[in-house]
C-alpha atoms as a PDB file:
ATOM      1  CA  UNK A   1       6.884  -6.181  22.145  1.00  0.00           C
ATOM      2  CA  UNK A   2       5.702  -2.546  22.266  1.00  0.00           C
ATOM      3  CA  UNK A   3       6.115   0.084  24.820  1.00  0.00           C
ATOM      4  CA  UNK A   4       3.328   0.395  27.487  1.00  0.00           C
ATOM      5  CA  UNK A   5       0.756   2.482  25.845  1.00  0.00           C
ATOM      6  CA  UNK A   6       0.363   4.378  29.259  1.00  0.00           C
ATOM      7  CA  UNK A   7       3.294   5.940  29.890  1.00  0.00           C
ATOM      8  CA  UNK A   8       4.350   7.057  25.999  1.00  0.00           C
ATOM      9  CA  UNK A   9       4.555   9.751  23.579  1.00  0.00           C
ATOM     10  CA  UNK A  10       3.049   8.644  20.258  1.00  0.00           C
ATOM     11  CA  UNK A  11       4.188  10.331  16.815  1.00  0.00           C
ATOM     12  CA  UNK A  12       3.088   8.929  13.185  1.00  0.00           C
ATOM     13  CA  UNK A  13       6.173   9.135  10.521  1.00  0.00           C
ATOM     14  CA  UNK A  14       4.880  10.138   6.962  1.00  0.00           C
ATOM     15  CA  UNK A  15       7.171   8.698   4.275  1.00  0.00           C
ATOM     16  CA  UNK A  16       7.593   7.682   0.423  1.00  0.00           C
ATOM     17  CA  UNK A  17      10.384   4.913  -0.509  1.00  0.00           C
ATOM     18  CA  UNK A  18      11.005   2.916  -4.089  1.00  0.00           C
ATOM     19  CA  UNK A  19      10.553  -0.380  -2.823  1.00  0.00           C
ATOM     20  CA  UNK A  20      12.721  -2.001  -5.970  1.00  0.00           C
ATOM     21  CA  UNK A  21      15.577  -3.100  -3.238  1.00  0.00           C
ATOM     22  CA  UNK A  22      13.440  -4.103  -0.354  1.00  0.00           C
ATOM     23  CA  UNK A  23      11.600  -7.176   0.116  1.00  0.00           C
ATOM     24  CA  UNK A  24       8.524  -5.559   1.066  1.00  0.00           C
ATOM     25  CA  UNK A  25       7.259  -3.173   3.945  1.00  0.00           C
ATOM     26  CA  UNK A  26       7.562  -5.608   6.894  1.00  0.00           C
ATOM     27  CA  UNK A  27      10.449  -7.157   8.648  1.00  0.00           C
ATOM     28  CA  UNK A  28      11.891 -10.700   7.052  1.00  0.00           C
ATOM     29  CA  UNK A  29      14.459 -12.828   8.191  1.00  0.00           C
ATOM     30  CA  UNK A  30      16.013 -13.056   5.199  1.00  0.00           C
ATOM     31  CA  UNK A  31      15.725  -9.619   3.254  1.00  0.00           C
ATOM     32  CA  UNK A  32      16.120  -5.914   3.722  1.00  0.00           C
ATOM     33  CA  UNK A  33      12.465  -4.113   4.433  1.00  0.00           C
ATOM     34  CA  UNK A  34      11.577  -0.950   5.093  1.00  0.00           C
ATOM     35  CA  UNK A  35      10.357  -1.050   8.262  1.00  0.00           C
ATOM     36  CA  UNK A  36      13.639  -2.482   9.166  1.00  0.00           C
ATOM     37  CA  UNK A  37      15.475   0.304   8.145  1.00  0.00           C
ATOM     38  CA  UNK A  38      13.550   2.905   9.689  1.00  0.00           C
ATOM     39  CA  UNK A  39      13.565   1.164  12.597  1.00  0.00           C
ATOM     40  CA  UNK A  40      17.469   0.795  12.778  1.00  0.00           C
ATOM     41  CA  UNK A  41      17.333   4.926  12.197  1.00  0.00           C
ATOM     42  CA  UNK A  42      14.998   5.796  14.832  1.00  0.00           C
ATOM     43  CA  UNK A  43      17.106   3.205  17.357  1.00  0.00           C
ATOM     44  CA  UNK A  44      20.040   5.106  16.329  1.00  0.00           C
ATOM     45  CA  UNK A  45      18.130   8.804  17.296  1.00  0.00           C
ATOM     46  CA  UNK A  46      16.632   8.053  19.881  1.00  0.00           C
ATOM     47  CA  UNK A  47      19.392   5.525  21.456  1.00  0.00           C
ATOM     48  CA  UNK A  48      17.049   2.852  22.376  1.00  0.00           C
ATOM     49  CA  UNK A  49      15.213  -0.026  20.676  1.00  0.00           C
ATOM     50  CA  UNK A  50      11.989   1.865  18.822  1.00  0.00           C
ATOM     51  CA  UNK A  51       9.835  -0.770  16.959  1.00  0.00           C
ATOM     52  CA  UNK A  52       7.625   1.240  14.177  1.00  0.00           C
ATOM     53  CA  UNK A  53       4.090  -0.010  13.224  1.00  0.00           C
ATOM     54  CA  UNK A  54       3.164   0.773   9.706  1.00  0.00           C
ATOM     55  CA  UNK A  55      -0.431   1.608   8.175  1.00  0.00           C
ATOM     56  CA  UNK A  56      -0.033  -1.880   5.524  1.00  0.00           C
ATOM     57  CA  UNK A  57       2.490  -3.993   4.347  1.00  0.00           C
ATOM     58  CA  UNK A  58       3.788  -3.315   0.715  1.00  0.00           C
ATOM     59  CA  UNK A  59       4.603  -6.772  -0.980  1.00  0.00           C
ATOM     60  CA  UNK A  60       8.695  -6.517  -2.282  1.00  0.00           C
ATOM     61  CA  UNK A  61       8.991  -4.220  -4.865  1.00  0.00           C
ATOM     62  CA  UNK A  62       5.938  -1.803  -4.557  1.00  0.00           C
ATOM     63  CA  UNK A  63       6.728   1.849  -3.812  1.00  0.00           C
ATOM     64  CA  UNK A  64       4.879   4.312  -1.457  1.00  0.00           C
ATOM     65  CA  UNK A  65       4.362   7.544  -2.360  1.00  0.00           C
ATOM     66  CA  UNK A  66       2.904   7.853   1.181  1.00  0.00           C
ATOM     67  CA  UNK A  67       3.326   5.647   3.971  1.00  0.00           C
ATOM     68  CA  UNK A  68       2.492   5.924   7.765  1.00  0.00           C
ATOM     69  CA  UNK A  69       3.666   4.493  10.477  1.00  0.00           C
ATOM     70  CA  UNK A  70       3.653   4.878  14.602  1.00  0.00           C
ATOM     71  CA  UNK A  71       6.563   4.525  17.140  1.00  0.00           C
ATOM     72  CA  UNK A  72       6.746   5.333  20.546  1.00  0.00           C
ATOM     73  CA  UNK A  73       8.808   7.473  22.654  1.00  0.00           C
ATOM     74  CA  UNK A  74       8.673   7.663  27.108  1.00  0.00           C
ATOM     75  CA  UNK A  75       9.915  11.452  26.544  1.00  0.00           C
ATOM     76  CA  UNK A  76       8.117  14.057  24.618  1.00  0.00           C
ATOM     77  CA  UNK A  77      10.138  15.426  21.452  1.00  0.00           C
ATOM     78  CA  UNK A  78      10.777  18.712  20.945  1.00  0.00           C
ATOM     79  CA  UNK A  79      12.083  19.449  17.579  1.00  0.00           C
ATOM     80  CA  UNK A  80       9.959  17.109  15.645  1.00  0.00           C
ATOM     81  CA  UNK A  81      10.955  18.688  12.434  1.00  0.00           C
ATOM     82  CA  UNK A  82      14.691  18.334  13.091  1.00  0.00           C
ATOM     83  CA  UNK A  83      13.866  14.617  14.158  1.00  0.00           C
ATOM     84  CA  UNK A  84      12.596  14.204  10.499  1.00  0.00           C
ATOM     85  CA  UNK A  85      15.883  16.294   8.948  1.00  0.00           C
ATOM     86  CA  UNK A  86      18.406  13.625  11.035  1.00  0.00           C
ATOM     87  CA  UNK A  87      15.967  10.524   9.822  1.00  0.00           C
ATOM     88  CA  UNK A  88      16.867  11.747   6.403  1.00  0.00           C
ATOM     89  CA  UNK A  89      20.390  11.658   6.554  1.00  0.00           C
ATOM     90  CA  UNK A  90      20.801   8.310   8.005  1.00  0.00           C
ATOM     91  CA  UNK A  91      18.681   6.413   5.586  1.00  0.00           C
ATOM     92  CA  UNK A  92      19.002   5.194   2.378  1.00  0.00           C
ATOM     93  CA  UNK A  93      18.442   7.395  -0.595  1.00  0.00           C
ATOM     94  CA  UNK A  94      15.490   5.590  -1.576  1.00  0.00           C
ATOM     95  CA  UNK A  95      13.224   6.015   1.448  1.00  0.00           C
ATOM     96  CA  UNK A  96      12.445   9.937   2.531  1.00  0.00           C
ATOM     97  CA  UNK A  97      10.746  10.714   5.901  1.00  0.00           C
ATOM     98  CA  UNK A  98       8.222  13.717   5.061  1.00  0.00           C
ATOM     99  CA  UNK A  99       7.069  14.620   8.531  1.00  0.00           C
ATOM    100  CA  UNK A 100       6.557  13.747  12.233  1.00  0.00           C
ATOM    101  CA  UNK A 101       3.139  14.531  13.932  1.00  0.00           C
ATOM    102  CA  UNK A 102       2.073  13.967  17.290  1.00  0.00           C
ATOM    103  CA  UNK A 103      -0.897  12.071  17.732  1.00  0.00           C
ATOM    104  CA  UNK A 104      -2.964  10.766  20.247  1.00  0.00           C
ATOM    105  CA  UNK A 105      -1.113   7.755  22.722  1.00  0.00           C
ATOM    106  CA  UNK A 106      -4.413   5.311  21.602  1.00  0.00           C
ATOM    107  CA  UNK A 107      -3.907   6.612  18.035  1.00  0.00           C
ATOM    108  CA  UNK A 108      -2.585   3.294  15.308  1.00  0.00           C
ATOM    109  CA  UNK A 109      -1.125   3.280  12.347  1.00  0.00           C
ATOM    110  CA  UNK A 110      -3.028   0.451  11.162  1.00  0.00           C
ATOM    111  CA  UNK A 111      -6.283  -0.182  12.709  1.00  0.00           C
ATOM    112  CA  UNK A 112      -7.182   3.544  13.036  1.00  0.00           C
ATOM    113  CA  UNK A 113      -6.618   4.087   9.007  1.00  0.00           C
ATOM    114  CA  UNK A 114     -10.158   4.390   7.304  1.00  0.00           C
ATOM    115  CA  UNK A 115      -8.990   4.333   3.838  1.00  0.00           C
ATOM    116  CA  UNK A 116      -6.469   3.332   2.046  1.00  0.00           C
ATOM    117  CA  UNK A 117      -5.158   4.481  -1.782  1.00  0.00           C
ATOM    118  CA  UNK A 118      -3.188   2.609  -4.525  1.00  0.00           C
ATOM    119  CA  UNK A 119      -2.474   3.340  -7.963  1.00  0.00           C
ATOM    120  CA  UNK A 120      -1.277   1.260 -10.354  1.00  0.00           C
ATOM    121  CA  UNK A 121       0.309   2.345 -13.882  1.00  0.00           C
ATOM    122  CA  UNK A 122       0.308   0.220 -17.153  1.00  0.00           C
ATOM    123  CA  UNK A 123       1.556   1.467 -20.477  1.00  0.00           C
ATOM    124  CA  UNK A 124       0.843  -0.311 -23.894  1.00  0.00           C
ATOM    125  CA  UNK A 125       4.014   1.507 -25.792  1.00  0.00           C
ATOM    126  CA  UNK A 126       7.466   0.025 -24.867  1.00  0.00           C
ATOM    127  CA  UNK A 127       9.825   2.685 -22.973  1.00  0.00           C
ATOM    128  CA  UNK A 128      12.954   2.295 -21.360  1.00  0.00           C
ATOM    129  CA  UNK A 129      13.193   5.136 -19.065  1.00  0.00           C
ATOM    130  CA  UNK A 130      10.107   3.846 -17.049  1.00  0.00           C
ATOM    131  CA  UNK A 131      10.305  -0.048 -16.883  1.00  0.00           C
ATOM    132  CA  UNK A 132      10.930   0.279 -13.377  1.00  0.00           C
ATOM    133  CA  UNK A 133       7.770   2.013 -12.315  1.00  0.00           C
ATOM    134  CA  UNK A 134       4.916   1.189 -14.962  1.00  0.00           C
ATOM    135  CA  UNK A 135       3.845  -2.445 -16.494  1.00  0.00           C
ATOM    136  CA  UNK A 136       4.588  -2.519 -19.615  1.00  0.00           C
ATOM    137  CA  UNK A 137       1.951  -4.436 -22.188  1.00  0.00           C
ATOM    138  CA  UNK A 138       2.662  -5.488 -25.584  1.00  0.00           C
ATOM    139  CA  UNK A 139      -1.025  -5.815 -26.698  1.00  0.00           C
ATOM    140  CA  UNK A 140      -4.125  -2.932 -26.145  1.00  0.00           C
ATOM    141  CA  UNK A 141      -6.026  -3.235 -24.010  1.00  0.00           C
ATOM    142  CA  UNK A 142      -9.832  -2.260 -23.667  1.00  0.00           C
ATOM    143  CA  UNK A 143      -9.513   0.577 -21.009  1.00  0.00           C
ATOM    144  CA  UNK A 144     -13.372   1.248 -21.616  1.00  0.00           C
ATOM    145  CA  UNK A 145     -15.011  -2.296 -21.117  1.00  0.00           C
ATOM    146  CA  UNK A 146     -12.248  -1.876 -17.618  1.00  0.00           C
ATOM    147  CA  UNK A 147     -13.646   0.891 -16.630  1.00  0.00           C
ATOM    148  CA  UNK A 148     -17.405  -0.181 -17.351  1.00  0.00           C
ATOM    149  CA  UNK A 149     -16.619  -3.547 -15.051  1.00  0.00           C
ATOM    150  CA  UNK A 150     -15.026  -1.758 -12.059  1.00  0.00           C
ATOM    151  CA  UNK A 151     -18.639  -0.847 -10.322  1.00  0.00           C
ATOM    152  CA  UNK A 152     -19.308  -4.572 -10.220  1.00  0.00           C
ATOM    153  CA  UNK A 153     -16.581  -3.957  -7.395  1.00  0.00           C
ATOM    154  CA  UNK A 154     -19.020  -1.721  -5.480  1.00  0.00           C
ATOM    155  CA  UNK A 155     -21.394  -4.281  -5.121  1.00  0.00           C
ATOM    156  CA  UNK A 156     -19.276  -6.999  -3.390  1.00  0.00           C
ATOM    157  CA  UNK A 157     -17.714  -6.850   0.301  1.00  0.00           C
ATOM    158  CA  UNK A 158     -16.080  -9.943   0.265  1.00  0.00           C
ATOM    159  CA  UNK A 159     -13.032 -10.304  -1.952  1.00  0.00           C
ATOM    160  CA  UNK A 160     -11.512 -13.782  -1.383  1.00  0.00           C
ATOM    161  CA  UNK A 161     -11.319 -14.079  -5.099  1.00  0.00           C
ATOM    162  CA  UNK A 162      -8.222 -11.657  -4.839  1.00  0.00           C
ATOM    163  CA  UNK A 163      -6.433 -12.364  -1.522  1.00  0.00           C
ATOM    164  CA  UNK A 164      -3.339 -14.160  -1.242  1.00  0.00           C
ATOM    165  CA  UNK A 165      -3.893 -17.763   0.009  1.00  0.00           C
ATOM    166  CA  UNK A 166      -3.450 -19.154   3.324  1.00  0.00           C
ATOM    167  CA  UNK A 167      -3.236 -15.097   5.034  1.00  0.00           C
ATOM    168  CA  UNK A 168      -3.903 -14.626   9.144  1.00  0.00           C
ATOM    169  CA  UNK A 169      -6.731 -12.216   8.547  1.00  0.00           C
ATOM    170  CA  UNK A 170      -9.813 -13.073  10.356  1.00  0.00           C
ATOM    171  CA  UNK A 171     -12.140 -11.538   7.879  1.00  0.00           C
ATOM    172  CA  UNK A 172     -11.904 -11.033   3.809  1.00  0.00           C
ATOM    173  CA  UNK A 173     -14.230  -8.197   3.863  1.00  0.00           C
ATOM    174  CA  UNK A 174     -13.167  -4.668   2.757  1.00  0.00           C
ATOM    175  CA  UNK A 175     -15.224  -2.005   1.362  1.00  0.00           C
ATOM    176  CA  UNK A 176     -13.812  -0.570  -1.860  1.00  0.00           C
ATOM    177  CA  UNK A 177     -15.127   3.236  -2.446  1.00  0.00           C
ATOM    178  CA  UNK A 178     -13.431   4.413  -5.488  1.00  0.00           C
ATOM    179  CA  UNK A 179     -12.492   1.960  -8.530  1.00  0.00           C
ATOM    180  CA  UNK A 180     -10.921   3.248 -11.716  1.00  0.00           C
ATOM    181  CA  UNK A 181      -9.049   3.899 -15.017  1.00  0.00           C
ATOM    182  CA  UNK A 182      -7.885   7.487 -16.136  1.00  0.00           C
ATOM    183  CA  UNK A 183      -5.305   8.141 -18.829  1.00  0.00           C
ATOM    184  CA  UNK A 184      -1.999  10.745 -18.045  1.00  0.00           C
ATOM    185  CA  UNK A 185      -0.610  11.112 -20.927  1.00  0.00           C
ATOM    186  CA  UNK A 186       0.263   7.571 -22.269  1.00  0.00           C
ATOM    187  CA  UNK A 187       0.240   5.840 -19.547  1.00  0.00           C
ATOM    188  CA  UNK A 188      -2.649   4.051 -18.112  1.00  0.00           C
ATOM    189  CA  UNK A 189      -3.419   4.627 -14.111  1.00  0.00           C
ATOM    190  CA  UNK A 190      -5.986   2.400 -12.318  1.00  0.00           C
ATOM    191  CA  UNK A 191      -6.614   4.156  -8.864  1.00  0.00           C
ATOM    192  CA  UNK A 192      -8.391   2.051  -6.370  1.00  0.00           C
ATOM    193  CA  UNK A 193      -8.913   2.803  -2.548  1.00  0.00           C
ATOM    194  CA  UNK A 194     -11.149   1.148   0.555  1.00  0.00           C
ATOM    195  CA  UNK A 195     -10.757   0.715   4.088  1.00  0.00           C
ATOM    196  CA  UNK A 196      -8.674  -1.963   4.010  1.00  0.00           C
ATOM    197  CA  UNK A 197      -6.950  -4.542   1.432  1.00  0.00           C
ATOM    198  CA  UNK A 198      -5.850  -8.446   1.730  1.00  0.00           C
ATOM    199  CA  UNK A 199      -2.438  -9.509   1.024  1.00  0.00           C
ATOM    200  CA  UNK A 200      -1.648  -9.165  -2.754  1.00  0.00           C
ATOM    201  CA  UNK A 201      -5.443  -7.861  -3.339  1.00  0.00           C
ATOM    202  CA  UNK A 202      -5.196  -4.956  -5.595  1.00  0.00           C
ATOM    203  CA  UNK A 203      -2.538  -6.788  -7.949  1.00  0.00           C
ATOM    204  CA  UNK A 204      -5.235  -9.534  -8.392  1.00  0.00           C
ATOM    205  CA  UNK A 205      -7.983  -7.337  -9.277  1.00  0.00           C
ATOM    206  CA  UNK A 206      -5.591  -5.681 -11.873  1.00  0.00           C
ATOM    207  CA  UNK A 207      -4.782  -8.554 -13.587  1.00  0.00           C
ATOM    208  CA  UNK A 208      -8.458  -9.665 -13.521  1.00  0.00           C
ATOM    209  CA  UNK A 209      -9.541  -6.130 -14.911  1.00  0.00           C
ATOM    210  CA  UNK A 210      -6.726  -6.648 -17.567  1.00  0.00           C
ATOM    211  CA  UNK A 211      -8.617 -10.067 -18.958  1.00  0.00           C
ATOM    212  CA  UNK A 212     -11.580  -7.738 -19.079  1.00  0.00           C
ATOM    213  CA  UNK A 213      -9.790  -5.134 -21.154  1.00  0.00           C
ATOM    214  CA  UNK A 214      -8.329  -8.540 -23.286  1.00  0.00           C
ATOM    215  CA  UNK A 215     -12.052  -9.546 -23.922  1.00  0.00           C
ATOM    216  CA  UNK A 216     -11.306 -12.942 -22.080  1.00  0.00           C
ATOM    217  CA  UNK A 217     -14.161 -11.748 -19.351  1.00  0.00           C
ATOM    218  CA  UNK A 218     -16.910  -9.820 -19.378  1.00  0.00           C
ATOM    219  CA  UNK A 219     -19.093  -8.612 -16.394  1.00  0.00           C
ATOM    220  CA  UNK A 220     -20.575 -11.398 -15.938  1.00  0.00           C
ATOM    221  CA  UNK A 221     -17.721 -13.588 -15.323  1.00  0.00           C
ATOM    222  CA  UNK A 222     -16.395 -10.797 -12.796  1.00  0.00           C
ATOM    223  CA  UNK A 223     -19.304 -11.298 -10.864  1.00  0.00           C
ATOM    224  CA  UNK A 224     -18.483 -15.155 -11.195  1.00  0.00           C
ATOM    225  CA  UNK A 225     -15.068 -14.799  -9.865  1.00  0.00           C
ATOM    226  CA  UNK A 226     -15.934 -12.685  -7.013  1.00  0.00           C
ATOM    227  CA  UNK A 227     -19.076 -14.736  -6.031  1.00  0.00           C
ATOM    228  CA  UNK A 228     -16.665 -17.843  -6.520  1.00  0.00           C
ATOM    229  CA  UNK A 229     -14.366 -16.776  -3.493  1.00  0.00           C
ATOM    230  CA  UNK A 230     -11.535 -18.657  -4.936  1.00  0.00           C
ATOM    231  CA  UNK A 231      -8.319 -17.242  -6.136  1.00  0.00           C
ATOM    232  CA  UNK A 232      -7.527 -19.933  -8.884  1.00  0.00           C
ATOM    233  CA  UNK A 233     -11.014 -18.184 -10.435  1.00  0.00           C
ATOM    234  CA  UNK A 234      -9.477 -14.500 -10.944  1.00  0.00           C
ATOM    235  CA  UNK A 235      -6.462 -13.548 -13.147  1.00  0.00           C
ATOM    236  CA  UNK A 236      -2.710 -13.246 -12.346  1.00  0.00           C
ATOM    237  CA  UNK A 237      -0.917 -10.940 -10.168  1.00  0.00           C
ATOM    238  CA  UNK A 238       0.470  -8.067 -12.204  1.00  0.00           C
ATOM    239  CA  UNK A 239       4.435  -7.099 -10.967  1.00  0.00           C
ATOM    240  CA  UNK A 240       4.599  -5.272  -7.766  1.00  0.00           C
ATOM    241  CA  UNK A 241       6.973  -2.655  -9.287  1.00  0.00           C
ATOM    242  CA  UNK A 242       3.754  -0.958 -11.037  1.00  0.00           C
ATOM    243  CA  UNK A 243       1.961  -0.463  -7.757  1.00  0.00           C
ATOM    244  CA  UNK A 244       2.066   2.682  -5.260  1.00  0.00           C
ATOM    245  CA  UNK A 245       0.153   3.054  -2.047  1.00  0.00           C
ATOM    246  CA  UNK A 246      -0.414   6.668  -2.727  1.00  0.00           C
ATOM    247  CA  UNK A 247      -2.764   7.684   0.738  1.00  0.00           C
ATOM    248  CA  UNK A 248      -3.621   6.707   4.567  1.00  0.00           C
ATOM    249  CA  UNK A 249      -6.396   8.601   5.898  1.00  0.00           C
ATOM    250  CA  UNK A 250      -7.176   9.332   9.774  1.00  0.00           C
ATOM    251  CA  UNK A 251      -9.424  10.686  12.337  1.00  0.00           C
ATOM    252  CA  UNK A 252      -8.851  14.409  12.715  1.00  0.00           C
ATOM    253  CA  UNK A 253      -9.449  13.938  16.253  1.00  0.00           C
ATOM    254  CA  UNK A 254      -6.397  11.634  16.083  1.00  0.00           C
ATOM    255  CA  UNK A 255      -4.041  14.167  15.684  1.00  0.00           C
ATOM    256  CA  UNK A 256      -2.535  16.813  18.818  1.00  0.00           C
END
């Protein structure tokens, strides 16, 4: 259970981590996540029990290049900077705390984010120093009949077609505002953000967009998919270790 809301400090933590060792963002009883560890770190500072609240929940194996997440403290802190420097050298290598900020005490993580960024990075050419990060395809791929189909994602609010089965949202809505593919150097980077995304969402709309660039579906039969609200309709979920959440957005007024 959380602090009361009333009588706490509220900070947001910015931070990247490779998520190839965790089992995702959120807390599992049998796997190491994230949040787990940065929660064990802050506990440790602060020298008392400081759940964290994070902006999503990266599936096991996908990275953050930025991450954000709200704790709460019933003392101001001071050195906020030097709270960041001592979060660094307690945890692991592979997740790095960028900054503290104080924000408002109302101010969440989650529900006051209003968009969201991931990038995901596929390569057609076989190369060993970046299996862990990119998807690696044996075949090309169409990148221009990809790019042509992603407004069809514009036009669509519900994406049940692409959500994980059997999730406790209450609504499958989200409202996509930027959708596509752009080449740096060899290597193949689909860039998609929105307010908000269902559980294993942007993997499934990869791997959809990837039987479009196959020639197995055209834009018509993206339309079907999506209209279909049914995930057996769209195409498999590409490996997490591809995918970055790259950006949270806020409120300016959020921030003290």
């Amino acid at each position: 259970m959380l602090p009361n809301y009333s009588t706490m400090y509220r900070y947001f933590i910015y931070l990247s981590y490779n998520g190839k060792n965790y089992c995702g963002w959120q807390v599992q009883p049998n796997g190491t996540s994230v949040q787990g560890c940065l929660e064990a770190a802050l506990s440790t500072l602060l020298r008392r029990e400081t759940p964290i609240v994070g902006a999503g929940r990266t599936d096991a194996g996908v990275h953050a290049r930025l991450m954000v997440a709200h704790f709460d403290s019933p003392e101001a802190i001071a050195d906020l900077g030097q709270l960041a420097y001592k979060l660094n050298r307690i945890l692991p290598r592979d997740i790095a705390v960028d900054r503290v900020v104080a924000v408002r005490a109302d101010a969440h993580a989650r529900f006051d984010a209003t968009s969201r960024t991931y990038k995901y990075y596929v390569a057609t050419r076989k190369d060993p120093f970046r299996s862990d990060f990119v998807y690696q395809l044996p075949n090309p791929l169409d990148f221009d009949a990809m790019n042509r189909a992603c407004p069809i994602l514009f036009e669509y609010i519900d994406f049940t077609s692409f959500s994980k089965l059997h999730t406790d949202v209450k609504t499958n809505n989200c409202l996509i505002k930027r959708a596509d593919w752009e080449l740096e150097d060899d290597v193949w980077v689909f860039t998609i953000s929105a307010d908000r995304f269902l559980r294993n969402m942007v993997r499934a709309i990869v791997g959809t967009l990837i039987e479009v660039g196959r020639g197995k579906l055209d834009a018509a039969g993206l339309r079907r998919v999506i209209e279909a609200k049914d995930r057996g309709r769209a195409g498999m979920s590409v490996p997490g270790h591809a995918l970055f959440l790259v950006d949270v957005t806020y409120p300016e007024e959020l921030f003290l």
